[in-house]
C-alpha atoms as a PDB file:
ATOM      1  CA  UNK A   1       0.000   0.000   0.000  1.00  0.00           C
ATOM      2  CA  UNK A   2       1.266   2.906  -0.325  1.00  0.00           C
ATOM      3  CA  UNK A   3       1.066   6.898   0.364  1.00  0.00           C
ATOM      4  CA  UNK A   4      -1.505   7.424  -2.562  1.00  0.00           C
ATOM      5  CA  UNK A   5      -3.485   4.880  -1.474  1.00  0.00           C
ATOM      6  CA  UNK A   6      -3.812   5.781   2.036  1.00  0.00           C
ATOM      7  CA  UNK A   7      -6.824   8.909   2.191  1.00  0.00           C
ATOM      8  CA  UNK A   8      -8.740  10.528   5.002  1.00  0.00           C
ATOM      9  CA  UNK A   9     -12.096  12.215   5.143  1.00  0.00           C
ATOM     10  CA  UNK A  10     -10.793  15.438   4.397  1.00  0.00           C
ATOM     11  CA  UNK A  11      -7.344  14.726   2.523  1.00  0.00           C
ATOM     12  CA  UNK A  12      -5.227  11.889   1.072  1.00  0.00           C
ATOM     13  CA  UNK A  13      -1.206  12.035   1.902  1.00  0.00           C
ATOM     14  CA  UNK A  14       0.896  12.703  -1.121  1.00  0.00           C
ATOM     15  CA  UNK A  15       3.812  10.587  -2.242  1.00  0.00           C
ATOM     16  CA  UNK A  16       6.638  10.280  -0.011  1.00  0.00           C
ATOM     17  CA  UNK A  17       9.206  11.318  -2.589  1.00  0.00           C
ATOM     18  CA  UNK A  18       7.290  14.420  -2.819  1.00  0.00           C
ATOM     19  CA  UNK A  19       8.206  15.146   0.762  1.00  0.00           C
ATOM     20  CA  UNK A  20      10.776  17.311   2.558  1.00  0.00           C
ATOM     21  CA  UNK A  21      11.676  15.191   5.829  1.00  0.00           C
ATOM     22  CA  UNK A  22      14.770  16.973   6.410  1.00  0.00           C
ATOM     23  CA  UNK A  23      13.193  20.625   6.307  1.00  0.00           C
ATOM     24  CA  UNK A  24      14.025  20.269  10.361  1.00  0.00           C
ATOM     25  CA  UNK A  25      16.906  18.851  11.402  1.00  0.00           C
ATOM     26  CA  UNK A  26      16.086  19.496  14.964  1.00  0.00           C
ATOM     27  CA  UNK A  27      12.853  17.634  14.255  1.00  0.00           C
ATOM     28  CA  UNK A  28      14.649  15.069  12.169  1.00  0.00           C
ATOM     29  CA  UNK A  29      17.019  13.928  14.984  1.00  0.00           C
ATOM     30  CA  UNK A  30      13.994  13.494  17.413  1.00  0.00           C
ATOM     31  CA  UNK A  31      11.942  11.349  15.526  1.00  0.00           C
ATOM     32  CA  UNK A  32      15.597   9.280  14.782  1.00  0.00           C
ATOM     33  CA  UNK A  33      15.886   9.344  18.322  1.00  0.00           C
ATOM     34  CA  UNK A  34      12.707   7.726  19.246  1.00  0.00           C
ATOM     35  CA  UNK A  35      12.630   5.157  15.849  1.00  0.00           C
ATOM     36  CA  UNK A  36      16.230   4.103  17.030  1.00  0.00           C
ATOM     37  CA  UNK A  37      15.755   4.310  20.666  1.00  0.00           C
ATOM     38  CA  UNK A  38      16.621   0.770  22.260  1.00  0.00           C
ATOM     39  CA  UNK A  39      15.294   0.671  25.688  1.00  0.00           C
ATOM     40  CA  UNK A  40      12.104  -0.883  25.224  1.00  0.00           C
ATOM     41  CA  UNK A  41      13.958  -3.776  23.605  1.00  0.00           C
ATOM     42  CA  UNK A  42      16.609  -6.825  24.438  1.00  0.00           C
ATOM     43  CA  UNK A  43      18.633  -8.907  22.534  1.00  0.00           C
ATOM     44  CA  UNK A  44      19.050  -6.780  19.247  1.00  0.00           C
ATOM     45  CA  UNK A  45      22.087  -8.527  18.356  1.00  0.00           C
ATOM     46  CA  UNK A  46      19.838 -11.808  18.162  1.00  0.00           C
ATOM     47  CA  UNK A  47      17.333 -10.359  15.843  1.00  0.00           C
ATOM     48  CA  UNK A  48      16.275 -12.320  12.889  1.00  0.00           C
ATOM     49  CA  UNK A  49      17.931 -10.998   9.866  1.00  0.00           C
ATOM     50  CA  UNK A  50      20.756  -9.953  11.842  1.00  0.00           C
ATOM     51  CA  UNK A  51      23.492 -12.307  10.173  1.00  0.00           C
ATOM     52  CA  UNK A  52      23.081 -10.943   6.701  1.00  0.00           C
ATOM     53  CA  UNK A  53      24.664  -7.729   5.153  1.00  0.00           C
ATOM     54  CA  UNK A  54      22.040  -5.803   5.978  1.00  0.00           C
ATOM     55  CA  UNK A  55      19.358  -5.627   8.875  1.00  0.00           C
ATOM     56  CA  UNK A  56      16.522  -3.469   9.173  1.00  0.00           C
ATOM     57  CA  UNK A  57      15.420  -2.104  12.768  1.00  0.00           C
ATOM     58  CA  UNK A  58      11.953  -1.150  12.697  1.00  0.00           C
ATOM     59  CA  UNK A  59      10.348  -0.320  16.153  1.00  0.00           C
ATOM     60  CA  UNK A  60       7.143  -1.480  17.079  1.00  0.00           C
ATOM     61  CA  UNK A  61       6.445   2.320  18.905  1.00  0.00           C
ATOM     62  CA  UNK A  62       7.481   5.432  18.036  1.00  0.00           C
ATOM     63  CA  UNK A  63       7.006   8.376  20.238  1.00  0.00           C
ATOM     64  CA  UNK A  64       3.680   9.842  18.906  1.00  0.00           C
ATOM     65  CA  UNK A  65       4.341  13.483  19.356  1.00  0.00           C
ATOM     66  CA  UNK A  66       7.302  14.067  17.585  1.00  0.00           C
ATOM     67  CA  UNK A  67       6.045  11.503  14.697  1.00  0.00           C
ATOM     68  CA  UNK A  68       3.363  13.672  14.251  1.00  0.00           C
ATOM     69  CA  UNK A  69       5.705  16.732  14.309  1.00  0.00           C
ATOM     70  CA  UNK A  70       7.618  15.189  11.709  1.00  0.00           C
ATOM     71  CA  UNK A  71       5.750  13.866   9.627  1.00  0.00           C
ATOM     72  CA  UNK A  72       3.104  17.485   9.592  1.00  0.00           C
ATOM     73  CA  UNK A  73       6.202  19.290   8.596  1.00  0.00           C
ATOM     74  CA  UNK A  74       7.090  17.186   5.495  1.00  0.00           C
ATOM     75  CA  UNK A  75       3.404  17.633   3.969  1.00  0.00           C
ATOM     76  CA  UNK A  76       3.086  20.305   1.546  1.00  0.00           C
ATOM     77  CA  UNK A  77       2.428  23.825   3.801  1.00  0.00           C
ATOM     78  CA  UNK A  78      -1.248  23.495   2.547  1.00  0.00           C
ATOM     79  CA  UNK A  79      -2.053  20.542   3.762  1.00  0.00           C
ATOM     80  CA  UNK A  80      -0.109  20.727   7.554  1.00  0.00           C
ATOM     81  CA  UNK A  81      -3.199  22.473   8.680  1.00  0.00           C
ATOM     82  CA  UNK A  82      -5.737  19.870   7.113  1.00  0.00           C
ATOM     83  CA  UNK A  83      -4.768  16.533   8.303  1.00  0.00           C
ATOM     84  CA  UNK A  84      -5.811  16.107  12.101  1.00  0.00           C
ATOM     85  CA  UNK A  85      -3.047  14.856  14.410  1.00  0.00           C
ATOM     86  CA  UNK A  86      -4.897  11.216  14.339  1.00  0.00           C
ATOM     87  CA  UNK A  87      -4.716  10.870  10.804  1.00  0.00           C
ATOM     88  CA  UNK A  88      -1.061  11.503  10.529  1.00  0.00           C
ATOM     89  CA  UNK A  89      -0.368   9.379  13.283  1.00  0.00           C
ATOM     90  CA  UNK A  90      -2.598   6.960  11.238  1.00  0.00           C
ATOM     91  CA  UNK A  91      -0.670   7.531   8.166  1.00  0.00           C
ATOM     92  CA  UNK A  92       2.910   6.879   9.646  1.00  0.00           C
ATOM     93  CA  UNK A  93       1.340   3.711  11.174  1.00  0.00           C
ATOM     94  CA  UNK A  94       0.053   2.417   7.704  1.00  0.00           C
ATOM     95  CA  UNK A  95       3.579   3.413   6.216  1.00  0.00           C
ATOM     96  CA  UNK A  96       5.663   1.856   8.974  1.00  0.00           C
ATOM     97  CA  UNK A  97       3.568  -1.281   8.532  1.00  0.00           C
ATOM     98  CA  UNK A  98       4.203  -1.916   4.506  1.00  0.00           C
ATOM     99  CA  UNK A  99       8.151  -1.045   5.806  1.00  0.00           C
ATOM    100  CA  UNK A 100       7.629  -4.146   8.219  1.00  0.00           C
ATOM    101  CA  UNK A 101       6.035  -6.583   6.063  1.00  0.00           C
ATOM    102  CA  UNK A 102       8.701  -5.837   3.052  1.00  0.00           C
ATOM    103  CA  UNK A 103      11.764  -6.170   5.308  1.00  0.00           C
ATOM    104  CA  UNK A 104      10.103  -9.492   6.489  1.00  0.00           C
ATOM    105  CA  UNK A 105       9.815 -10.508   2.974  1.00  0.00           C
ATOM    106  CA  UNK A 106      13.320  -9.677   2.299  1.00  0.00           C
ATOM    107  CA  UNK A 107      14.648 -11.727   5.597  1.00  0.00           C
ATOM    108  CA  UNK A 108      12.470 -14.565   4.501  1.00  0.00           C
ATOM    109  CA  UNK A 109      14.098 -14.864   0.695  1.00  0.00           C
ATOM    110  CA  UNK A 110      17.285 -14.476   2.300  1.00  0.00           C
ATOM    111  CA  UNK A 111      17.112 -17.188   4.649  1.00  0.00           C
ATOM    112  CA  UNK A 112      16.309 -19.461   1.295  1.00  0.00           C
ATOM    113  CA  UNK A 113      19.324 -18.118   0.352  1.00  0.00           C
ATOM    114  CA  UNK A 114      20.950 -19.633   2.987  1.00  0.00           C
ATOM    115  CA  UNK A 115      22.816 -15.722   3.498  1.00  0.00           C
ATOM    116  CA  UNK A 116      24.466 -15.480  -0.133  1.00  0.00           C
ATOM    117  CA  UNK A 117      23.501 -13.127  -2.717  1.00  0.00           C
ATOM    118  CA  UNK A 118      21.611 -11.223  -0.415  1.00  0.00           C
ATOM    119  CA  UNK A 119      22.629  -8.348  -3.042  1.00  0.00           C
ATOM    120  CA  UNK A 120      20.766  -9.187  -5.499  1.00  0.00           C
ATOM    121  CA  UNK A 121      17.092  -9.332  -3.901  1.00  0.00           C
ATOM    122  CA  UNK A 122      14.532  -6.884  -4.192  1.00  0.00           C
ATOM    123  CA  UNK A 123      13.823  -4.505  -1.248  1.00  0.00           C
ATOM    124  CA  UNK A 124      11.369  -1.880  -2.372  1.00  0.00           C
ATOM    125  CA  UNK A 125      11.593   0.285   1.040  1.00  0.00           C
ATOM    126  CA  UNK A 126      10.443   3.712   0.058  1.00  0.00           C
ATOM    127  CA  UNK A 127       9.420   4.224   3.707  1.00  0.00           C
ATOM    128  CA  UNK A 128      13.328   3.558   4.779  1.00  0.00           C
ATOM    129  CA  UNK A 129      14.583   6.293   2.125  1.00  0.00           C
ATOM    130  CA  UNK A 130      12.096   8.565   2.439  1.00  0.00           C
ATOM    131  CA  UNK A 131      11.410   8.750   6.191  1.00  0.00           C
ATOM    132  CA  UNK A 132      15.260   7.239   7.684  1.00  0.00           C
ATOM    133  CA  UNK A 133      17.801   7.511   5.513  1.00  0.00           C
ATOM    134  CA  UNK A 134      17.607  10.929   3.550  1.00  0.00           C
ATOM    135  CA  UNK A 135      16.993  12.746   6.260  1.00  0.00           C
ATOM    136  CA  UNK A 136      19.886  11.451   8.169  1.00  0.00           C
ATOM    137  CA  UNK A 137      22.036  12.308   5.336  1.00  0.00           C
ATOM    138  CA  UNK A 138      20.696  15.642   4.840  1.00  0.00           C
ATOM    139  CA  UNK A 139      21.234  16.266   7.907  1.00  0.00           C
ATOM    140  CA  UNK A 140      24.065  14.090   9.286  1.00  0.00           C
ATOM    141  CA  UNK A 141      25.384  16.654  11.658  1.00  0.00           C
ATOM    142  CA  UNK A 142      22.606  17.057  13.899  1.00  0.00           C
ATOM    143  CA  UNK A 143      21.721  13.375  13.537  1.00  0.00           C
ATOM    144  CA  UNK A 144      25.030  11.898  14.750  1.00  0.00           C
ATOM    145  CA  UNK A 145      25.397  14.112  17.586  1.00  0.00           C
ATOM    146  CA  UNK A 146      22.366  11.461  18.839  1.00  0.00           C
ATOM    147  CA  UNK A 147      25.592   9.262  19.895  1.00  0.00           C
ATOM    148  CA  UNK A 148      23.704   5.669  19.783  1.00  0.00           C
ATOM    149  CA  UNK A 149      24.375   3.024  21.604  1.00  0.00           C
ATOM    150  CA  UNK A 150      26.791   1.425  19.050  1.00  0.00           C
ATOM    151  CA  UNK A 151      27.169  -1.769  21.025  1.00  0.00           C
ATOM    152  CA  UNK A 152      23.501  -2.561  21.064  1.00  0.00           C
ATOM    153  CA  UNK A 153      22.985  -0.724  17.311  1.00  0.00           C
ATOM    154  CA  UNK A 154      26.085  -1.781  16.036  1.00  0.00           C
ATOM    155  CA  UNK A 155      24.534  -4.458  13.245  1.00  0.00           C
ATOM    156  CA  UNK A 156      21.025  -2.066  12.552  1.00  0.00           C
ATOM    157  CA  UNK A 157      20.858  -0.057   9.602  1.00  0.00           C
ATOM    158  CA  UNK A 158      20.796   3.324  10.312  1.00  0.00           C
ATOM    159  CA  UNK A 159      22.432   7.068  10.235  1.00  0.00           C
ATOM    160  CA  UNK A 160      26.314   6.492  11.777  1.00  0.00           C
ATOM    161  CA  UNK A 161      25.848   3.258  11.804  1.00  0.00           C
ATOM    162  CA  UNK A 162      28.925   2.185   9.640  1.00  0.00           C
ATOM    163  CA  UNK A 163      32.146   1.989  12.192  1.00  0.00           C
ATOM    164  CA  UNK A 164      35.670   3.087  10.850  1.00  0.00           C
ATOM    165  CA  UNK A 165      38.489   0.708  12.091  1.00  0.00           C
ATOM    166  CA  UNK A 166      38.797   2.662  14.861  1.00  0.00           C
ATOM    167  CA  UNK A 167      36.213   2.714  17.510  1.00  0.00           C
ATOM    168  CA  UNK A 168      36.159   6.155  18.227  1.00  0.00           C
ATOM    169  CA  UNK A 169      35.557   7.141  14.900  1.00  0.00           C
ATOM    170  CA  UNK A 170      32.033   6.642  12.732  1.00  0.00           C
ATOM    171  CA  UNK A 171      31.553   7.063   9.150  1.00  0.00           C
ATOM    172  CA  UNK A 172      28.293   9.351   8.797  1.00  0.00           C
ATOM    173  CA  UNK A 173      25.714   8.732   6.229  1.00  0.00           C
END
């Protein structure tokens, strides 16, 4: 499903490439901050997925405030005052649900793979790009002063992830 298909009473969400996500980096890094936030969970290193090249950490919660911040600013300025703070929250839910379901795809046609090749599959993640990853690069400063918890984060995809051979320093995004 995606953005165009999702509509509300009173509007329908446009596109996610047609968004600006990184218009606020302050905003940026807090919704990072909550999607990568690891408190709520244990044994990260153990998730399923985790032994191929790349693994995908999508949280099951996301703090609802700043989601809704975040995601209000990216619309179009004439629709932030036309979708109702439900409905975005809605929105992100429906998005960050396709995200789940394709990165569970992609595990499960990797496991056939028995972990080679993993290159070459298919991983349509617009969600990822849109909502993670571009912002993070747009605005990698602010984002990796979030200092994550690289020993619990260390094999999830996300901004800074990527370690140098050093410790102490981190490759940004």
């Amino acid at each position: 499903m995606s953005s165009a298909a999702i509509s509300f009473p009173s509007w329908a969400p446009p596109a996610l490439p047609s968004l600006n996500f990184s218009s606020n980096c302050t905003v940026a890094r807090a919704f990072l901050q909550s999607w990568f936030d690891l408190g709520h969970y244990k044994g990260v290193g153990s998730m399923p997925g985790h032994e191929y090249n790349v693994t995908f950490w999508v949280p099951t919660t996301v703090d609802a405030t700043i989601t809704e911040t975040y995601f209000r600013e990216a619309l179009p300025r004439e629709l932030q005052a036309v979708a109702s703070y439900g409905e975005i929250l809605e929105w992100e839910r429906l998005l960050r649900g396709n995200y789940t379901r394709a990165v569970g795809e992609f595990l499960r046609l990797a496991a056939d793979l028995n972990g080679t090749e993993t290159d070459s599959l298919p991983l349509d993640i617009p969600y990822y790009y849109h909502v993670i990853d571009a912002p993070s690069r747009a605005c990698n400063g602010t984002v990796c002063s979030l200092g994550f918890d690289w020993d619990r984060l260390g094999d999830v995809n996300g901004p800074g992830v990527r370690k140098a051979a050093s410790p102490s320093m981190v490759l940004t995004l």
